[in-house]
C-alpha atoms as a PDB file:
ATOM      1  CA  UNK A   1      32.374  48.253  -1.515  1.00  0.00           C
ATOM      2  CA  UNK A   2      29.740  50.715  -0.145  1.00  0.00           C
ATOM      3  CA  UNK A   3      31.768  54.006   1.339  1.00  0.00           C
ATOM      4  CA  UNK A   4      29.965  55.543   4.685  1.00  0.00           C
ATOM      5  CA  UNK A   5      30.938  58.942   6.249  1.00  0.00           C
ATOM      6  CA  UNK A   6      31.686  59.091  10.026  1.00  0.00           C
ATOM      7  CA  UNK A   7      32.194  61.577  12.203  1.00  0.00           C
ATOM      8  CA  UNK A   8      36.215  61.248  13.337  1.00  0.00           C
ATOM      9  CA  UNK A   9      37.277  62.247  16.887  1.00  0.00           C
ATOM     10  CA  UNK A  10      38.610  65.873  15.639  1.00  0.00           C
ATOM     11  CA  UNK A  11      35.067  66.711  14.447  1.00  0.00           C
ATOM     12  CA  UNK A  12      35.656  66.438  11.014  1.00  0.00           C
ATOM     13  CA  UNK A  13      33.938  64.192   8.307  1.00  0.00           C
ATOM     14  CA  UNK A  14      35.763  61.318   6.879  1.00  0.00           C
ATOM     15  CA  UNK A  15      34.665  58.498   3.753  1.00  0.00           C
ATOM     16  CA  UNK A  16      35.418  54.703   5.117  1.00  0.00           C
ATOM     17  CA  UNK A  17      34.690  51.408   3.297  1.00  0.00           C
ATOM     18  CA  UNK A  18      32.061  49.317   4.917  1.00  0.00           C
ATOM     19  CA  UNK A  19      34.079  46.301   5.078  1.00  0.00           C
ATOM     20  CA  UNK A  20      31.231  44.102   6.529  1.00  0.00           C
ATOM     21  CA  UNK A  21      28.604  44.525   9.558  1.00  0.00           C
ATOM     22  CA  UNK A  22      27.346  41.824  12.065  1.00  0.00           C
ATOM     23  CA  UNK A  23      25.036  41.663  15.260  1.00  0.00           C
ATOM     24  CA  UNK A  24      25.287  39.148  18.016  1.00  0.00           C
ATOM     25  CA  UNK A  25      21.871  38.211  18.950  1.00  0.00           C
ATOM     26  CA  UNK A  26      22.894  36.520  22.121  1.00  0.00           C
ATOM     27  CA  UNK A  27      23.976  39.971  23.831  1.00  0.00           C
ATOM     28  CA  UNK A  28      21.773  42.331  21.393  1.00  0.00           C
ATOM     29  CA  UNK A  29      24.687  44.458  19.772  1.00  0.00           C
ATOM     30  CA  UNK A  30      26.093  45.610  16.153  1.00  0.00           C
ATOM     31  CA  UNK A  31      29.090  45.833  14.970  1.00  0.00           C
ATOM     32  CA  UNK A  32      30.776  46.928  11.794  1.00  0.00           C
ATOM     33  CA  UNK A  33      34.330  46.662  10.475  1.00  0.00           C
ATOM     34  CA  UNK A  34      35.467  49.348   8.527  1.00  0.00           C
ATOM     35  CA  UNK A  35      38.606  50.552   6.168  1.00  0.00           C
ATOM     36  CA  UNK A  36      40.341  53.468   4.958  1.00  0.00           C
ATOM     37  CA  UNK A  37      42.833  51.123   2.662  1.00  0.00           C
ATOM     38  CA  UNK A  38      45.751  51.828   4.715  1.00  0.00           C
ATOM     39  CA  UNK A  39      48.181  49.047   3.535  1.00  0.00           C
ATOM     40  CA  UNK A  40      49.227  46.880   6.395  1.00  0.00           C
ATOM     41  CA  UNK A  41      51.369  45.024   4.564  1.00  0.00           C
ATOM     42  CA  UNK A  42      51.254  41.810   2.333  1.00  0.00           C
ATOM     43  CA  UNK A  43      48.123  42.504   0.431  1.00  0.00           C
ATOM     44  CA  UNK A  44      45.864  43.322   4.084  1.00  0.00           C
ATOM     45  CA  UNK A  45      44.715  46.804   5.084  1.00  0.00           C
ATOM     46  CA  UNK A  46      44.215  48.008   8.475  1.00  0.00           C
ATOM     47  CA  UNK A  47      40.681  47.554   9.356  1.00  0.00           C
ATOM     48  CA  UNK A  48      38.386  49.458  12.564  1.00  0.00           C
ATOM     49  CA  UNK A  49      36.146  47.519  14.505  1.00  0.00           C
ATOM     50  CA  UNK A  50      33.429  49.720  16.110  1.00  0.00           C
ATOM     51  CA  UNK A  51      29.991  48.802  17.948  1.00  0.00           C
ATOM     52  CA  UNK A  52      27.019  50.487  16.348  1.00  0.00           C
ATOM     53  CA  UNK A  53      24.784  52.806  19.247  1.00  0.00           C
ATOM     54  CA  UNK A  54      21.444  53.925  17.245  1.00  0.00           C
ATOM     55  CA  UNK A  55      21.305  57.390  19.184  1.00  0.00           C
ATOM     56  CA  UNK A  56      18.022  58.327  17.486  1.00  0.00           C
ATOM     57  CA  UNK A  57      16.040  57.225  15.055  1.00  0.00           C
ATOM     58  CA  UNK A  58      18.728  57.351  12.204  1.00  0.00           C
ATOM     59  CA  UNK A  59      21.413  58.436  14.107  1.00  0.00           C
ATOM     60  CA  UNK A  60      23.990  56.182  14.517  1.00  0.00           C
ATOM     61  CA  UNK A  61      27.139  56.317  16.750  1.00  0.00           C
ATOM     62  CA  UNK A  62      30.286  54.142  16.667  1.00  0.00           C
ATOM     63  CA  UNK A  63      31.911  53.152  19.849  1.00  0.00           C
ATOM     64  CA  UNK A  64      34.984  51.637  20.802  1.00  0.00           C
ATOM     65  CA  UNK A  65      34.750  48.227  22.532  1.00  0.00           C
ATOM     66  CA  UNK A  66      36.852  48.442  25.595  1.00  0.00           C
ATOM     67  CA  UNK A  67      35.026  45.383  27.412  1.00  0.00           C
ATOM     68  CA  UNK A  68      37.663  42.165  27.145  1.00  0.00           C
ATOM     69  CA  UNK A  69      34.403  39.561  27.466  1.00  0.00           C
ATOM     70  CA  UNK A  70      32.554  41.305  24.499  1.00  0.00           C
ATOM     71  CA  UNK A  71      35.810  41.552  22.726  1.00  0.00           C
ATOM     72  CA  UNK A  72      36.296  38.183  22.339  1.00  0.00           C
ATOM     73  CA  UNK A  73      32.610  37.533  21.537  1.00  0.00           C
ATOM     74  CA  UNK A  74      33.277  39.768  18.572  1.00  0.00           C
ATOM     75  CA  UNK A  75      36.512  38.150  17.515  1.00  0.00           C
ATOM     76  CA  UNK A  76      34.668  34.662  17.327  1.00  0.00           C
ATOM     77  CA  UNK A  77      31.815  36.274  15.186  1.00  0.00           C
ATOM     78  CA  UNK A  78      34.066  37.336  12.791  1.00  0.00           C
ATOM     79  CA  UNK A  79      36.037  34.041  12.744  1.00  0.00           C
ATOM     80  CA  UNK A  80      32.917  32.506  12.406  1.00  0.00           C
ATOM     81  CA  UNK A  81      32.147  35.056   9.170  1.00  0.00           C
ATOM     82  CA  UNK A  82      35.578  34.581   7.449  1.00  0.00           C
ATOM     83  CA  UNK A  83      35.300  30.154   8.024  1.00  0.00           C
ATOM     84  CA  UNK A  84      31.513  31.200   6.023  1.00  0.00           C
ATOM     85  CA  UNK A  85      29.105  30.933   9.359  1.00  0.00           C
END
């Protein structure tokens, strides 16, 4: 699994899996879901859901989605990428 380093809220530097990464074309945004292999319980690990902001050219920043309608979009693209669409 390719590892990516993000900036964390305190400031400091932190290694994540890059458990998979999807646009929506429909509403032009990225998304990635990442991991830090905290168990969850019964095999899973807690995953992070972020959209992807390209600041600059190469400069990436991850952003919470607070927006309930883009939300669900997102949940449906990844239901749609587990089922294999």
């Amino acid at each position: 699994m390719k590892k990516i380093t993000v900036q964390n809220m305190e400031g400091t530097m932190e290694e994540m899996d890059l458990v998979n990464h999807f646009d929506i074309k429909d509403i032009n945004r990225n998304f990635v879901i990442l991991s830090k292999g905290e168990p969850l319980g019964e095999g899973m690990s807690k995953v992070y859901i972020s959209e992807v902001l390209e600041e600059s050219p190469g400069v990436f920043k991850l952003v919470g989605i607070t927006d309930e309608s883009i939300w669900d979009r997102v949940k449906q693209a990844m239901k749609e990428i587990v089922q294999g669409g």
